[in-house]
Protein backbone atom coordinates (compact mmCIF):
# COMPACT_ATOMS: atom_id res chain seq x y z
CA UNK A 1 312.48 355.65 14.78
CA UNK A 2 312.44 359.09 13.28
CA UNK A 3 314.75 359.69 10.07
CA UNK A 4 317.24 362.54 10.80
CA UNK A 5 318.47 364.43 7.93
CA UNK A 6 321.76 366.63 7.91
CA UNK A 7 321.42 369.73 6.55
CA UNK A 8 323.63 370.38 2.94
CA UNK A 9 324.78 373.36 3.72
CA UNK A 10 325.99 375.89 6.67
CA UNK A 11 326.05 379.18 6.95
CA UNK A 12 329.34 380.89 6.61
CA UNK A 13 329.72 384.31 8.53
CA UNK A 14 333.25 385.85 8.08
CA UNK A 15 333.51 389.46 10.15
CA UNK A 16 336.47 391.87 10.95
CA UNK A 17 336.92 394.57 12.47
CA UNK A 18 336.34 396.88 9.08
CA UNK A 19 333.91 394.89 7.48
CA UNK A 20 331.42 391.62 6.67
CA UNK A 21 334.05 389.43 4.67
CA UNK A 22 331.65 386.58 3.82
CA UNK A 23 327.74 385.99 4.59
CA UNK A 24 326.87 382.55 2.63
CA UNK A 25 325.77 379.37 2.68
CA UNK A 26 328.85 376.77 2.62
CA UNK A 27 328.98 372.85 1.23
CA UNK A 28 332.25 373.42 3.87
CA UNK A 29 334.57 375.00 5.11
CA UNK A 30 338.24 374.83 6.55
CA UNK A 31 339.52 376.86 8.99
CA UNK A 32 343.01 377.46 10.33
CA UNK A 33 342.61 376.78 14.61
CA UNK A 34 345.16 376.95 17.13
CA UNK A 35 346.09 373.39 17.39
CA UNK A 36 346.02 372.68 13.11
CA UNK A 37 343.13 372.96 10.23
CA UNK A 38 339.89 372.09 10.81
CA UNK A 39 337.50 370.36 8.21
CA UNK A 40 333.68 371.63 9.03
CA UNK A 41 330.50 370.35 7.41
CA UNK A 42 326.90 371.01 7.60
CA UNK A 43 325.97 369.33 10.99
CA UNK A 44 329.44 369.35 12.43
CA UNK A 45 329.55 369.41 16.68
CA UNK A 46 329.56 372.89 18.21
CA UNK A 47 333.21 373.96 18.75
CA UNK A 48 335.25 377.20 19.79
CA UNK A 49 338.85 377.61 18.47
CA UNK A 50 341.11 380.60 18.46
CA UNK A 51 342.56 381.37 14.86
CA UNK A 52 346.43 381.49 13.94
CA UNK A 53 347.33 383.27 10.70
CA UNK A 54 346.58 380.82 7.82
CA UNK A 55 344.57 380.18 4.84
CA UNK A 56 340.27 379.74 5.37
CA UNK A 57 338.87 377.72 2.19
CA UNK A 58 335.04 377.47 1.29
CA UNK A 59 332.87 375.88 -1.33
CA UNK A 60 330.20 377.65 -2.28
CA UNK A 61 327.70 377.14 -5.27
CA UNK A 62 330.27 374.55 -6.63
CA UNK A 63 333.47 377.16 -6.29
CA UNK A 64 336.52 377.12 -4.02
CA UNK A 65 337.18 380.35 -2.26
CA UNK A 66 340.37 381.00 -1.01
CA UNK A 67 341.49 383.85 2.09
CA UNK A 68 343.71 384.59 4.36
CA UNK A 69 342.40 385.58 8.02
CA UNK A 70 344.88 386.43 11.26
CA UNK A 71 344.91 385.95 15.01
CA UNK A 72 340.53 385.40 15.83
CA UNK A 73 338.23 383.43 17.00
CA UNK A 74 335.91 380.98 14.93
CA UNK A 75 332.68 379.36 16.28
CA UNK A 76 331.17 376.48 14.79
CA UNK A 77 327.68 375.16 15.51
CA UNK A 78 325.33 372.46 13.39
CA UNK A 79 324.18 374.88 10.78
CA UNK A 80 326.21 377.83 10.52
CA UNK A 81 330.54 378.92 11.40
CA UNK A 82 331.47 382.43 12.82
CA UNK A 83 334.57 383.49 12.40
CA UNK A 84 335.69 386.81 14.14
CA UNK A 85 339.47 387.96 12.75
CA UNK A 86 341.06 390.98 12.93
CA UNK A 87 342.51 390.83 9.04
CA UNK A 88 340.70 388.95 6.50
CA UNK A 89 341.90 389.23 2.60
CA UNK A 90 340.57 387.15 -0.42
CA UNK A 91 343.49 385.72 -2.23
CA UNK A 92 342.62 388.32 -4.98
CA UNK A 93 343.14 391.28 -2.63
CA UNK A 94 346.17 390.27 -1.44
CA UNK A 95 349.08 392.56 -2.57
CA UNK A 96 352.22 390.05 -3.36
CA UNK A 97 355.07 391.89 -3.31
CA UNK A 98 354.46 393.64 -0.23
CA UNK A 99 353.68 389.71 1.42
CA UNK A 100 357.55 389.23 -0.10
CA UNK A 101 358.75 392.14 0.88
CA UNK A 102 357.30 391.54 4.60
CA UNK A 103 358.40 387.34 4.90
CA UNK A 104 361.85 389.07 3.74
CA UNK A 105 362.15 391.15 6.66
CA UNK A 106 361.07 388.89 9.19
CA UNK A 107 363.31 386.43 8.03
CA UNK A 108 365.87 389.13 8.00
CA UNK A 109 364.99 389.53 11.59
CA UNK A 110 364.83 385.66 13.14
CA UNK A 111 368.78 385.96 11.70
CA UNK A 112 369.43 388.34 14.36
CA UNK A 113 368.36 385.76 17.16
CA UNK A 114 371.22 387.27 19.59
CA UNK A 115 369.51 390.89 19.08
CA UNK A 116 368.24 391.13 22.97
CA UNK A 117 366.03 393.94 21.31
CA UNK A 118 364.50 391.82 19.12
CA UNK A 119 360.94 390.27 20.14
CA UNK A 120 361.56 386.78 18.77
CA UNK A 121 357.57 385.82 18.97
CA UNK A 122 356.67 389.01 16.85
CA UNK A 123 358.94 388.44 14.32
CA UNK A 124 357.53 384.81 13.98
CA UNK A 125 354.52 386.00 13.97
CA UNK A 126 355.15 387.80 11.13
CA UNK A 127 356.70 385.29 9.20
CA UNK A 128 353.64 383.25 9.69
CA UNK A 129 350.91 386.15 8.38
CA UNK A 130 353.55 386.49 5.50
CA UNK A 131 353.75 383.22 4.36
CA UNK A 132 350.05 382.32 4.60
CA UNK A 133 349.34 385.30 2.53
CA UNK A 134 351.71 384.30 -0.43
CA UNK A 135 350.35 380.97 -0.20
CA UNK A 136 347.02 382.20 -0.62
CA UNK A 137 347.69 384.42 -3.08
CA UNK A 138 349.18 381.80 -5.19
CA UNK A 139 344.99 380.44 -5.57
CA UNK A 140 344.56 383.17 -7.90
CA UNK A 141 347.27 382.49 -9.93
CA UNK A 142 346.30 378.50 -10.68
């Protein structure tokens, strides 16, 4: 019987819109899908998952990288993960007072639930991008 071995690392390739956010290789990486985190690792079964606002962590060369990535797509095969998002920020990019300033004013919004002007799903939607960047902002500041 032939030995198989898994490989150690994947290749991590992170693109938007504006530019190549990441082009490494990974020990892992986690990824925010549609239907909660995922966990990937070198070898992991080819997927496809849409992306929801939320935070992507790698490990690379023994460091944790932290970023934020919105609405996507990610595909993961045995040796390398594709991500496709229309935002990407590293935590360190990410401006925190305008974060607070937007989560304010989309909770300010969801208040006005009666407002038939109001698109409900946007404003969540916002909320969502908001708090996922303060919470990966807050990485930097450990």
């Amino acid at each position: 019987m032939a030995e198989t071995t898994l490989p150690t690392e994947i290749r991590l390739d992170i693109v938007t819109p504006d530019r190549l956010a990441a082009h490494e290789d990974v020990t892992g990486v986690t990824i925010p899908g549609k239907n909660g985190y995922l966990g990937i690792l070198p070898g992991h079964a080819p997927l496809l998952t849409e992306l929801v606002p939320g935070e992507l962590e790698y490990t690379a060369g023994g460091n944790r990288h932290a970023m934020v990535v919105d609405w996507g797509f990610a595909e993961v095969l045995p040796d390398r993960v594709i991500v496709l998002a229309q935002t990407c920020e590293r935590a360190e990019e990410i401006d925190v007072a305008r974060a607070e300033k937007a989560k304010e004013r989309a909770e300010e919004r969801l208040k006005r639930f009666d407002d038939p002007e109001l698109d409900m799903k946007r404003a969540q939607e916002s909320l969502r991008r908001a708090i996922a960047r303060l919470e990966t902002a807050k990485k930097t500041q450990r």
